[in-house]
C-alpha atoms as a PDB file:
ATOM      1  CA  UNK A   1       0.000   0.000   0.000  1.00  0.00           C
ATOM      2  CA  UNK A   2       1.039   3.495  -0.810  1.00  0.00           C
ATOM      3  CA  UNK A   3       1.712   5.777   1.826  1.00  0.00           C
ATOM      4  CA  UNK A   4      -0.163   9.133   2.041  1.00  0.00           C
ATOM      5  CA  UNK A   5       1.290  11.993   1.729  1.00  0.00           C
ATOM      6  CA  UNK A   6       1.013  14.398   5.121  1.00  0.00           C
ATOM      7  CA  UNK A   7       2.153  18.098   4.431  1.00  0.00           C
ATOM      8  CA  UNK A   8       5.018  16.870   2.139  1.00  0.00           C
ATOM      9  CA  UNK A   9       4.133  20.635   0.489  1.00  0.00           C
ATOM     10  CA  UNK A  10       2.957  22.736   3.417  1.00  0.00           C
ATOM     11  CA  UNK A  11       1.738  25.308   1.677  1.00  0.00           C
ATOM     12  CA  UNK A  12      -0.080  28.044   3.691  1.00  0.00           C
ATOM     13  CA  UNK A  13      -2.635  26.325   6.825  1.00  0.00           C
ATOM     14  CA  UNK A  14      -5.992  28.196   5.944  1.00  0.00           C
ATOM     15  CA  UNK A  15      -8.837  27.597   7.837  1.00  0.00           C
ATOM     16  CA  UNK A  16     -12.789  29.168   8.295  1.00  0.00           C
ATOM     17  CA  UNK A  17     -15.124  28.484  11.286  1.00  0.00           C
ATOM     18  CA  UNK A  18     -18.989  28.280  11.045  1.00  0.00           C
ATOM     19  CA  UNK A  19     -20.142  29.237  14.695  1.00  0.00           C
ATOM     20  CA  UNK A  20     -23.632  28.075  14.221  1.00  0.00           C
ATOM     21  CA  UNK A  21     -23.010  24.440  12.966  1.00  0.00           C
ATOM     22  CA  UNK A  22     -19.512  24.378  15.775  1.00  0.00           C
ATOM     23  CA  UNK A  23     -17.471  23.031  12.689  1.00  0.00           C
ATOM     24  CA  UNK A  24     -13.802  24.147  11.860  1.00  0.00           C
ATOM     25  CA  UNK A  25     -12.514  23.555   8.523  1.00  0.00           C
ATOM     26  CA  UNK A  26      -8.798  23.538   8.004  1.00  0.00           C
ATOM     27  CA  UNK A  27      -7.342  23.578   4.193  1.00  0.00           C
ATOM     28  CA  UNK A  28      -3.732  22.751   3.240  1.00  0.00           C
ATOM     29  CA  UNK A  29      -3.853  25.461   0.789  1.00  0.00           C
ATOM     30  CA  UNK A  30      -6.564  26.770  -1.013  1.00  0.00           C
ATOM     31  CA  UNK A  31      -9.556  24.555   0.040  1.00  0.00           C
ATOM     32  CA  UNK A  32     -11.093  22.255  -3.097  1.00  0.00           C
ATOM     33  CA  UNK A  33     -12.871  18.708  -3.350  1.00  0.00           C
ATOM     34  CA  UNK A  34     -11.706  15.943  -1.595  1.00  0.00           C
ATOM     35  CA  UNK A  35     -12.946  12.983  -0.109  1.00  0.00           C
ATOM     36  CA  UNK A  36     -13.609  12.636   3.585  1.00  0.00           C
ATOM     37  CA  UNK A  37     -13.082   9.570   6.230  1.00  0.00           C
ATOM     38  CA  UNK A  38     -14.330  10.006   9.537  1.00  0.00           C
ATOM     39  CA  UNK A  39     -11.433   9.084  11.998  1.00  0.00           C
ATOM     40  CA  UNK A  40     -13.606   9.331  14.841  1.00  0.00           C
ATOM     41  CA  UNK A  41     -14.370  12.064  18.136  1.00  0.00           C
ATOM     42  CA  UNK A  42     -15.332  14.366  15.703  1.00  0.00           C
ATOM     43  CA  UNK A  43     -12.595  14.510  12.841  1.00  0.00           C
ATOM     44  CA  UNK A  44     -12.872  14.238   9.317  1.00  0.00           C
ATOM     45  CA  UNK A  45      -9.395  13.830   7.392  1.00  0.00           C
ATOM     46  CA  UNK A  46      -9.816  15.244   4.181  1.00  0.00           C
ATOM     47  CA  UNK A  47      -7.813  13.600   1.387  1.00  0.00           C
ATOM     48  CA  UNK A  48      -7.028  13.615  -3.074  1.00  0.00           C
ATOM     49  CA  UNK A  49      -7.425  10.644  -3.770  1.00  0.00           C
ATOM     50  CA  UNK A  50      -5.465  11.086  -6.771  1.00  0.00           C
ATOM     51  CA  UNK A  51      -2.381  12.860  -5.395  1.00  0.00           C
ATOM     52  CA  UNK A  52      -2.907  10.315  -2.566  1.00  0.00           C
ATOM     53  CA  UNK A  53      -2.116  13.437  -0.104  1.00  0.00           C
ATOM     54  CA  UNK A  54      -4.045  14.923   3.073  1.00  0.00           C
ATOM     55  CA  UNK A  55      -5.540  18.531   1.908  1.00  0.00           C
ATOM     56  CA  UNK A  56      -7.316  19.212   5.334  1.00  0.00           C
ATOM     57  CA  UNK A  57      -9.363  18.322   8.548  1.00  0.00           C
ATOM     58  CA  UNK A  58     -12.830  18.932   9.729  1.00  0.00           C
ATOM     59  CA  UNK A  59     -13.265  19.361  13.155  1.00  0.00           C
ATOM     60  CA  UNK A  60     -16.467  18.791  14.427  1.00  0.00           C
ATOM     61  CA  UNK A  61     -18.350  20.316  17.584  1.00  0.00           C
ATOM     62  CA  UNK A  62     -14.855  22.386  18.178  1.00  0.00           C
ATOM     63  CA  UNK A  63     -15.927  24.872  20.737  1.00  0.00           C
ATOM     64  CA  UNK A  64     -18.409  22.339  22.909  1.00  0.00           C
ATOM     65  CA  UNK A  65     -15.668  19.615  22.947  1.00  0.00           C
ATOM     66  CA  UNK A  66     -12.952  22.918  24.057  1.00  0.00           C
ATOM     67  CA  UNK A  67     -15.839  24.117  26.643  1.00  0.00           C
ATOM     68  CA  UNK A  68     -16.142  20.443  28.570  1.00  0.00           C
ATOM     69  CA  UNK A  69     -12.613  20.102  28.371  1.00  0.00           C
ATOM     70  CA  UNK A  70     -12.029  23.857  30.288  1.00  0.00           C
ATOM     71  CA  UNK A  71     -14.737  22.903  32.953  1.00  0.00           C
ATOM     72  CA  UNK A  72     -12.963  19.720  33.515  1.00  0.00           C
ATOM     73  CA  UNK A  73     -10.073  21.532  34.178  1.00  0.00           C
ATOM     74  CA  UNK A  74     -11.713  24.043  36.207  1.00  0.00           C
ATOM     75  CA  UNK A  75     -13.532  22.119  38.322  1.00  0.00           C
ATOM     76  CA  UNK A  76     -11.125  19.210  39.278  1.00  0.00           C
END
């Protein structure tokens, strides 16, 4: 199996927030198709399939995840 390619051309992180769905997108680069596979808590590695190469990550239910972990912190 071939391996997949992780930042082997970091070009420029960019990255946009929607506040109402609590979903951060991050783009290797400018952001364009790619297909998704859900690697669990949340995450969604976003890959070409045919550069074989990692292009970005969703992050699901950012700020709630963030906002349990600071209580936790908090209040222990």
């Amino acid at each position: 199996m071939e391996a997949l390619k992780i930042l082997e051309h970091p070009d420029k992180v960019k990255w946009d927030y929607d506040e109402e769905a609590d979903v951060l997108y991050l783009s290797i680069g400018d952001p364009k198709p790619a297909a998704g596979v859900d690697i669990g808590e949340g995450v969604v590695l976003r890959y070409d399939e045919n550069a074989n190469e990692v292009v970005g990550l969703t992050l699901i239910g950012l700020r709630a995840r963030l906002m349990k972990e600071l209580s936790t912190r908090t209040s222990g």
